[in-house]
Protein backbone atom coordinates (compact mmCIF):
# COMPACT_ATOMS: atom_id res chain seq x y z
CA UNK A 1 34.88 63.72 23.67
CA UNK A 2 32.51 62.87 20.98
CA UNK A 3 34.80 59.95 19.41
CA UNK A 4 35.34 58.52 23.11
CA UNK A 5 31.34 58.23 22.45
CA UNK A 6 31.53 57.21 19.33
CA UNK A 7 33.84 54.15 20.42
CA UNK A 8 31.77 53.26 23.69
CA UNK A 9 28.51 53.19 21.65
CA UNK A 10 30.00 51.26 19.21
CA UNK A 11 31.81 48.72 21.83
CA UNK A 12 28.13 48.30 22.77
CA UNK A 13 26.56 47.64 20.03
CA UNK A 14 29.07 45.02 19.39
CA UNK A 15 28.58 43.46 23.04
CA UNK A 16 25.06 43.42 21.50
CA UNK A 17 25.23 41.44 19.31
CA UNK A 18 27.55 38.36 20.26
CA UNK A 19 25.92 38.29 23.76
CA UNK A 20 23.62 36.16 22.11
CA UNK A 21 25.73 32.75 22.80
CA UNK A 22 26.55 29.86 24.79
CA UNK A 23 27.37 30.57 28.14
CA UNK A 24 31.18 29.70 29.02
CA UNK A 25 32.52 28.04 32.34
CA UNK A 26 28.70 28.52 33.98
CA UNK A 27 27.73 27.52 37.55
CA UNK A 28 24.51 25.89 37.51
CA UNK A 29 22.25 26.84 40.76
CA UNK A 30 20.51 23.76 42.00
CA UNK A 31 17.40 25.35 43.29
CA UNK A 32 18.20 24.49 47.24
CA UNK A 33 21.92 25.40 47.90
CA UNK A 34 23.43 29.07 49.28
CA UNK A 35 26.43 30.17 50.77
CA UNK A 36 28.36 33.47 51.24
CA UNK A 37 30.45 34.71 49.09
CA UNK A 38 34.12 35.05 49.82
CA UNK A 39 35.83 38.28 51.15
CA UNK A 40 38.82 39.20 48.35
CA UNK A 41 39.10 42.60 50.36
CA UNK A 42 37.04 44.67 52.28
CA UNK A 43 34.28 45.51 51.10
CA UNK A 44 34.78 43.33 47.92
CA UNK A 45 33.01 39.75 48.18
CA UNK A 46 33.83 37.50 45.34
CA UNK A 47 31.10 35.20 43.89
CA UNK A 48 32.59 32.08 42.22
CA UNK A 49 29.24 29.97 42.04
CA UNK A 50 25.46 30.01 41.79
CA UNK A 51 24.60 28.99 45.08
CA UNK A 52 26.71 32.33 46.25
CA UNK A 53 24.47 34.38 44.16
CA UNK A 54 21.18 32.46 45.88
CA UNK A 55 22.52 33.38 48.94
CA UNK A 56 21.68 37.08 48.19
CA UNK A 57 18.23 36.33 48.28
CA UNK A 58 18.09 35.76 51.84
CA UNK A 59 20.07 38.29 53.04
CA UNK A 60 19.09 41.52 52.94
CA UNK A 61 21.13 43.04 56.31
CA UNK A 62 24.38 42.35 53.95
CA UNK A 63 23.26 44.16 50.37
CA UNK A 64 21.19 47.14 52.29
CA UNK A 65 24.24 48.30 54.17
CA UNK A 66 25.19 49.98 50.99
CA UNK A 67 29.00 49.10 51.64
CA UNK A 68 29.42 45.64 50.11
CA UNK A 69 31.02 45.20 46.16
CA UNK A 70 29.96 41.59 44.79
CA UNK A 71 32.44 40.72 42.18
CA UNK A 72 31.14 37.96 39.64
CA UNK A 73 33.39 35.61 38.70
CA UNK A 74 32.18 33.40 36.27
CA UNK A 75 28.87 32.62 34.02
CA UNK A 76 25.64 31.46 36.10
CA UNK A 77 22.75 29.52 35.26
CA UNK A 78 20.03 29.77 38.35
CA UNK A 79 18.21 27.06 36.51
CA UNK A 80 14.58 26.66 35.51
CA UNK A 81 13.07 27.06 38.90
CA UNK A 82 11.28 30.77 39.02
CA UNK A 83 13.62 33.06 40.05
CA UNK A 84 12.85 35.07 43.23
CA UNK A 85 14.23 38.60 42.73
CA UNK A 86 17.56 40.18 45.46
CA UNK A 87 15.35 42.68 47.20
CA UNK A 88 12.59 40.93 48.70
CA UNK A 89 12.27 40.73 52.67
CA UNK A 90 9.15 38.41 53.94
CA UNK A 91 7.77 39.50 50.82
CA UNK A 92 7.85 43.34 50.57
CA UNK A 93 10.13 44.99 48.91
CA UNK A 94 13.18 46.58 50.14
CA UNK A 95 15.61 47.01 47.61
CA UNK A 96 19.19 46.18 46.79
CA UNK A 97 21.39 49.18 47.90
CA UNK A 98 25.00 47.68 47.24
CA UNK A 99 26.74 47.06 44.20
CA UNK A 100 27.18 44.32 41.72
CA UNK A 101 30.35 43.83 39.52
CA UNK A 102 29.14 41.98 36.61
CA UNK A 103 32.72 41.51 35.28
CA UNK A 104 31.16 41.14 31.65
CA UNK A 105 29.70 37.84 33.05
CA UNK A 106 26.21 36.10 32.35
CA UNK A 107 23.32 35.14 34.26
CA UNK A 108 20.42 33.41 33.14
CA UNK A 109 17.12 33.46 35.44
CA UNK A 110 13.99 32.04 34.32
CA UNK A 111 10.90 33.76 35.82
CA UNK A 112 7.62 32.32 34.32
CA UNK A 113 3.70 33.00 35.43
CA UNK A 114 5.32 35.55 38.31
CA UNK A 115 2.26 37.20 40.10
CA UNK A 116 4.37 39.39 42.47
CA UNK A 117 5.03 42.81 41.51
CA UNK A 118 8.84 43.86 40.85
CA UNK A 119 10.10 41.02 38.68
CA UNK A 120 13.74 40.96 37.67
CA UNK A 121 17.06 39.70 38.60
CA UNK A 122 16.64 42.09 40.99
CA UNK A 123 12.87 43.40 42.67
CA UNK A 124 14.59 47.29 43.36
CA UNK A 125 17.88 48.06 42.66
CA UNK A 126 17.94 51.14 46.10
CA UNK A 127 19.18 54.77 46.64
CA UNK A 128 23.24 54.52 45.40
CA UNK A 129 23.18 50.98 44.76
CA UNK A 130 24.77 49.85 41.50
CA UNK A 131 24.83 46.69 38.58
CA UNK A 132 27.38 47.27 36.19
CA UNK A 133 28.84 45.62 33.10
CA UNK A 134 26.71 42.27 33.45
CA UNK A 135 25.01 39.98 30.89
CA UNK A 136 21.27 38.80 31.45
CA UNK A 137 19.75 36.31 29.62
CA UNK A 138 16.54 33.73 29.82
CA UNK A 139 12.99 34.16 30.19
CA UNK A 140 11.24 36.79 32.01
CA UNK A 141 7.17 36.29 31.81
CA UNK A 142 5.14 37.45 34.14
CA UNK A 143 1.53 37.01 34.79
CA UNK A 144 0.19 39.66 36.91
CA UNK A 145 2.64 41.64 37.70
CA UNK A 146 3.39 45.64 37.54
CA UNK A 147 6.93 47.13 37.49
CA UNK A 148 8.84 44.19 35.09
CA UNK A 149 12.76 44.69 33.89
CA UNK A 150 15.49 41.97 32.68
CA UNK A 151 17.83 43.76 35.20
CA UNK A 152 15.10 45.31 38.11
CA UNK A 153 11.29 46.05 38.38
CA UNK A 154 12.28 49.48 39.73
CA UNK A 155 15.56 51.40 39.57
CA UNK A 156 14.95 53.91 42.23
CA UNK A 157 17.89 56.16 42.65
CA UNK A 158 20.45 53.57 41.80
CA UNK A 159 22.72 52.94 38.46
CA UNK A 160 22.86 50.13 35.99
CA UNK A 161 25.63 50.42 33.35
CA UNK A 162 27.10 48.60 31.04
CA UNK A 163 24.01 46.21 30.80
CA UNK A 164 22.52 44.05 28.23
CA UNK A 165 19.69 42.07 28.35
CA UNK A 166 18.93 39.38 25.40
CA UNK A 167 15.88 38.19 27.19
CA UNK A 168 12.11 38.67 26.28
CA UNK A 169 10.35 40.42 29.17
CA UNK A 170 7.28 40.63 29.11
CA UNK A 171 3.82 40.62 31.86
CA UNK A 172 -0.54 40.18 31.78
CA UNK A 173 -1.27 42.37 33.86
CA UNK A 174 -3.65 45.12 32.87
CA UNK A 175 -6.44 46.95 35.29
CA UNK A 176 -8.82 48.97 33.50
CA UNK A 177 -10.12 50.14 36.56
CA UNK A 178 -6.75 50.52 38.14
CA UNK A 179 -5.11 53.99 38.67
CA UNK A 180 -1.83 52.34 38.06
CA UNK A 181 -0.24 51.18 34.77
CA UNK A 182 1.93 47.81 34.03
CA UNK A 183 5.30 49.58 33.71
CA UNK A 184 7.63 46.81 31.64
CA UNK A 185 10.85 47.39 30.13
CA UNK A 186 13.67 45.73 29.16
CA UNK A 187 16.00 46.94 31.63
CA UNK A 188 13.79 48.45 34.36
CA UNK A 189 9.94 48.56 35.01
CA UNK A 190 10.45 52.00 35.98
CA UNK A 191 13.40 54.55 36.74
CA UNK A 192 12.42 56.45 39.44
CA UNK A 193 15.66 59.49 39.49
CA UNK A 194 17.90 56.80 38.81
CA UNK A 195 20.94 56.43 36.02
CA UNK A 196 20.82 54.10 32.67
CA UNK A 197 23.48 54.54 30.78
CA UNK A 198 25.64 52.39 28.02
CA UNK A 199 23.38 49.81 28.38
CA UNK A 200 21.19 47.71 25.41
CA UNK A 201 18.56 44.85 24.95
CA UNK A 202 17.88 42.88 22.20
CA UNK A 203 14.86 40.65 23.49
CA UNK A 204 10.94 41.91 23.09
CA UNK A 205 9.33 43.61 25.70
CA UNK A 206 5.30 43.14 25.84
CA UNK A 207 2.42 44.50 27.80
CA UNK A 208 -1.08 45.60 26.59
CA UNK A 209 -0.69 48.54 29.07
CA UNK A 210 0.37 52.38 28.61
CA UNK A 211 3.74 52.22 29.90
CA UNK A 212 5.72 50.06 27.78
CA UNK A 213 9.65 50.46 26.85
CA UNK A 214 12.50 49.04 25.13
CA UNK A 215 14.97 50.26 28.09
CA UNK A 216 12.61 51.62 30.96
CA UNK A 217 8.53 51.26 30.81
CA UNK A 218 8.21 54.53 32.67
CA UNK A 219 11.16 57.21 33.07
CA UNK A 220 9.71 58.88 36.21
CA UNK A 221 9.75 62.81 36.58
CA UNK A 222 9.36 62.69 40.44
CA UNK A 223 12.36 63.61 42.50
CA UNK A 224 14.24 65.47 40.12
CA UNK A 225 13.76 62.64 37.21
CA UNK A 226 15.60 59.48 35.91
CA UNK A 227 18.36 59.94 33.86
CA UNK A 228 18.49 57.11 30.35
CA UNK A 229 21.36 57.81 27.92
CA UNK A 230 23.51 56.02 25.41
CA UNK A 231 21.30 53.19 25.48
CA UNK A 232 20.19 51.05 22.74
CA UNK A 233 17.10 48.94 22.14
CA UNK A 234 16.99 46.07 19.23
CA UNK A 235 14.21 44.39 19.95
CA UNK A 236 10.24 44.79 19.54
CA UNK A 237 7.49 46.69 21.35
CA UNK A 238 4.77 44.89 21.75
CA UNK A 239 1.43 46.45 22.71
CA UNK A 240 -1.92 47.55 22.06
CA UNK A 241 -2.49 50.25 24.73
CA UNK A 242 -5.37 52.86 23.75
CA UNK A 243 -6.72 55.52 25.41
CA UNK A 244 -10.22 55.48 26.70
CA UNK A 245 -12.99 56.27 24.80
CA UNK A 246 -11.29 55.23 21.51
């Protein structure tokens, strides 16, 4: 048992550090274009482009059924547009409750000056839903927004495995007066009783606010707690948080 841990960690740490390159055979998302993915098998839906991926945006009746595998097939580059985070439904958040199959595959997003809370690839990854074995890279900067992650601004009962992120993440915002904290991480904003596990980042995460994390900003205790393990974090944390008073 411990060498099969031994080799997984290991296997990671080398995904680490060659997903640093070029990407390979990408799809390059035109800002505009979606369409639906294609059915392999039900419920697997194969996504061979970028404007497949898009499509997710708008449609949230597919991914919140909780039923639906998304199988990526190739490298995607959703261009240098701001990227508006799967999970999103006239604006509030609803969460993505269905499951992505990275495939070892890379996606770079470019969010910049976001002023939305939940910032990601994804805003919430939902109760069950899943992201596993994917590759994110790009730039994820934020400008006043709480709950920040290269994979999801919230994890909230759902699993990301396999993971890597090799982008910096980072946000502004900071209340003084506000009862609430930034939450940034380079994985997930927060993980609200969900699982991270086998997953690393080697980009900085930054936030002059308390809760700031290489893989999660905040690991929540509510509901029985989130669950981080067998993770690994290579890049800086960056912030100058201090307690009242001092």
């Amino acid at each position: 048992m411990k060498r099969t841990l031994k080799l997984k960690l290991l296997f990671l740490a080398l995904l680490c550090t060659v997903a640093q390159g070029a990407l390979a055979q990408v799809s390059v998302w035109d800002g505009k274009s979606k369409e639906p993915p294609v059915m392999v098998e039900w419920p697997v839906y194969a996504i061979k482009n970028a404007a497949q991926f898009a499509w997710l945006i708008d449609s949230p009746s597919d991914y919140m059924s909780g039923k639906i595998y998304y199988r990526l097939d190739t490298d995607l580059d959703m261009g240098d547009q701001t990227w508006t985070p799967i999970g999103y439904i006239n604006g509030e958040v609803v969460g993505f409750y269905s499951h992505l199959l990275g495939q070892g595959h890379t996606i770079r997003i470019n969010i910049s000056g976001a002023t939305k809370n939940y910032q990601g690839l994804f805003a919430r990854i939902g109760f069950e839903g899943s992201v596993d074995n994917l590759h994110v890279i790009g730039k994820i900067s934020c400008s006043k927004s709480r709950l920040v992650g290269g994979i999801a601004g919230e994890n909230d009962g759902g699993s990301i495995s396999n993971c890597w992120v090799s982008a910096d993440v980072s946000s502004d915002w900071k209340e003084a007066a506000s009862a609430y904290t930034a939450k940034v991480g380079g994985i997930v904003g927060e993980n609200n009783h969900g699982t991270i596990e086998y997953c690393c980042v080697t980009g900085d995460v930054t936030n002059n606010d308390a809760d700031v994390g290489g893989i999660a900003g905040y690991n929540s205790s509510r509901n029985g707690g989130g669950i981080i393990r067998h993770c690994t974090f290579y890049g800086t944390r960056n912030r100058q948080y201090a307690l009242a008073g001092q």
